[in-house]
Protein backbone atom coordinates (compact mmCIF):
# COMPACT_ATOMS: atom_id res chain seq x y z
CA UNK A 1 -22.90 36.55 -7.78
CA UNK A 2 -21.90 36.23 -3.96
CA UNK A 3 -25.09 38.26 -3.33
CA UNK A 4 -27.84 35.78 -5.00
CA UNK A 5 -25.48 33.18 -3.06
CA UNK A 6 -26.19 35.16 0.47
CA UNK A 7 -29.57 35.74 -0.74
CA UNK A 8 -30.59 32.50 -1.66
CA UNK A 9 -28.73 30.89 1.89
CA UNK A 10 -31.62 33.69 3.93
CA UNK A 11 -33.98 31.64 1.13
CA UNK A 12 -33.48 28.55 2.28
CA UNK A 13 -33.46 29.76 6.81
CA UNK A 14 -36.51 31.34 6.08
CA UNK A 15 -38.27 28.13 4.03
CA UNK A 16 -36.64 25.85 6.90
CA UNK A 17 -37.64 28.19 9.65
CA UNK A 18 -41.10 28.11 7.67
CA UNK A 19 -41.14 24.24 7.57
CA UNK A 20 -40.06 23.53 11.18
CA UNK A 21 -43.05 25.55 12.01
CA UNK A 22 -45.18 23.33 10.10
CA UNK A 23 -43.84 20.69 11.66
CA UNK A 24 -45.46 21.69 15.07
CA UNK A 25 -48.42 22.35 13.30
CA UNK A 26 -48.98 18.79 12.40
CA UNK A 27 -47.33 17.75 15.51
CA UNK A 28 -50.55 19.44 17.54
CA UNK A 29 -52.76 17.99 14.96
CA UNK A 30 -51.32 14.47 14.96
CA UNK A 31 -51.49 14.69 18.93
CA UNK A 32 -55.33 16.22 18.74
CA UNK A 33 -55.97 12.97 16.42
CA UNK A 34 -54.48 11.19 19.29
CA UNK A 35 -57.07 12.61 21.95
CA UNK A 36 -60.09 12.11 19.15
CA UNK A 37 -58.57 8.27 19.18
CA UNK A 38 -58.94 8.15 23.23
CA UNK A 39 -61.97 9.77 23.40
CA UNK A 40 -64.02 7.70 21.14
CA UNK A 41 -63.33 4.66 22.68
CA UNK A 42 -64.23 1.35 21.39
CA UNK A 43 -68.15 2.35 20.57
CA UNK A 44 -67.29 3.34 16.91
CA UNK A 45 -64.42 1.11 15.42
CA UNK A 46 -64.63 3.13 12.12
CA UNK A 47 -64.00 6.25 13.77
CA UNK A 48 -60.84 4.85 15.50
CA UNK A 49 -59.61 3.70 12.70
CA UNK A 50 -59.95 7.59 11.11
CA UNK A 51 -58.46 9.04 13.96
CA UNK A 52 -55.27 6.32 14.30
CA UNK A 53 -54.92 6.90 10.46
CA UNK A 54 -54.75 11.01 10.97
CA UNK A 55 -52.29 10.63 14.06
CA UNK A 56 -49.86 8.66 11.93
CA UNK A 57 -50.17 10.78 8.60
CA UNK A 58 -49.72 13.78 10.66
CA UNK A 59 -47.12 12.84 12.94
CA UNK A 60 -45.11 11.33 9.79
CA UNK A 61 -45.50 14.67 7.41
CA UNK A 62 -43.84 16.64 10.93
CA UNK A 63 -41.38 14.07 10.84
CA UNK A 64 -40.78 14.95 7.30
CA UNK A 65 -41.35 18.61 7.65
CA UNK A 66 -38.66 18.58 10.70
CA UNK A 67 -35.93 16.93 8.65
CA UNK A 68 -36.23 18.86 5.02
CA UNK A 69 -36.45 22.26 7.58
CA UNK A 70 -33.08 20.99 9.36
CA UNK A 71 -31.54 19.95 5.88
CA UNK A 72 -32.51 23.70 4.60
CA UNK A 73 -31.05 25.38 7.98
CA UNK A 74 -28.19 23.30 7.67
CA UNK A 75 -26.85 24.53 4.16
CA UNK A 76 -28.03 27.89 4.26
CA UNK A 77 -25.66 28.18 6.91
CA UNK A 78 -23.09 26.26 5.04
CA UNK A 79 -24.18 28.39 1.85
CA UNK A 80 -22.92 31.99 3.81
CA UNK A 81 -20.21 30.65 5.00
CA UNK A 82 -19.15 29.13 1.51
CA UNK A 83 -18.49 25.43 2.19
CA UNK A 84 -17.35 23.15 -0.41
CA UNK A 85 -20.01 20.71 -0.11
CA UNK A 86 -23.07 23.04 0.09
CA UNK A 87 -23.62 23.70 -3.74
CA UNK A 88 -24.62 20.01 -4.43
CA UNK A 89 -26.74 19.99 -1.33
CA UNK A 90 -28.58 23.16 -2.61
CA UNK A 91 -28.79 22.10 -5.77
CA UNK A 92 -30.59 18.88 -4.69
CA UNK A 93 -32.99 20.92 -2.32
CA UNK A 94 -33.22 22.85 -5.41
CA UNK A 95 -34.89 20.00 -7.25
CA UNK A 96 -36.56 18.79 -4.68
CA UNK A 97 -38.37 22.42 -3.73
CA UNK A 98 -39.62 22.52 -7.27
CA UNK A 99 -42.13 19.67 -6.52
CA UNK A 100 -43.79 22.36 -3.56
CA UNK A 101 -46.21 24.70 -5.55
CA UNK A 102 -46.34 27.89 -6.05
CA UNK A 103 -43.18 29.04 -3.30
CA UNK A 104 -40.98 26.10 -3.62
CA UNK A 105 -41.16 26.05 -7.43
CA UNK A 106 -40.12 29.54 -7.15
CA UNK A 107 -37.47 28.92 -4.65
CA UNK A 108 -36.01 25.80 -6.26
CA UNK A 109 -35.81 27.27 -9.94
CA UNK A 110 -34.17 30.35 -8.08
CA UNK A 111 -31.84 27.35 -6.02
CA UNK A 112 -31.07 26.06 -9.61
CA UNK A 113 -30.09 29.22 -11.75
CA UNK A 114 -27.97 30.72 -8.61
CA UNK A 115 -26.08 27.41 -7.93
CA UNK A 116 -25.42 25.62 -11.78
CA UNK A 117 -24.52 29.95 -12.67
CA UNK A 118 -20.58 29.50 -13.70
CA UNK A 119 -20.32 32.40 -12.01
CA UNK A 120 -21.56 31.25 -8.89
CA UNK A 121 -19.34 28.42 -9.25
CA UNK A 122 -16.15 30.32 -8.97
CA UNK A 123 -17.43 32.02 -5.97
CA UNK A 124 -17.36 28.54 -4.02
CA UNK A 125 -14.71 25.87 -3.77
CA UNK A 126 -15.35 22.74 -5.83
CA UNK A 127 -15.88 19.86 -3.28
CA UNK A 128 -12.82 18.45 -3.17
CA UNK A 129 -11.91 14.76 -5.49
């Protein structure tokens, strides 16, 4: 079981690698929103309104896209190196991965058989009481 453990800790640096490269992606396109916003001046009020809208959905989805990426880096390192604390962190990236179709949904069922496995369990110390 220590292998679908290692394996599912590369999961998770690869899917917050993945996300943390998203997050500049709507980083650029919250800051081109920005420059649409500038450019169109006060002519067309509607069209201001569009472009302040995108720049603050986009910059808040990186925002969110930066922190589940960190929280995914952060325990699949903690997963290799077999902290106590990082099953019930996986476990709720787990769940919350499911909600992302098709890959997360993949990744969190995968999240959820490897870390509630009894198996798995003995492999890692129980968070201490």
């Amino acid at each position: 079981m220590t292998r679908h453990v290692d394996l599912l800790g590369t999961l998770f640096m690869i899917w917050g690698a993945l996300s943390l490269v998203l997050s500049l992606a709507m980083v650029a396109l919250g800051l081109a929103a920005l420059a649409i916003l500038s450019s169109a001046g006060s002519g067309e009020p509607a069209a201001g309104f569009a472009a302040n809208f995108l720049a603050a959905l986009f910059l808040s989805l990186a925002a969110l896209a930066l922190l589940c990426g960190g929280v995914h880096l952060w325990d699949a390192f903690a997963l290799h190196r077999r902290r106590e604390w990082a099953r019930p962190v996986g476990i709720v990236l787990g769940i919350l991965d499911l909600a992302i179709v098709p890959f997360g949904t993949a990744l969190g069922a995968y999240a959820l058989w490897v870390l509630t496995n009894a198996r798995s369990r003995e492999t890692m110390p129980p968070p201490a009481a």
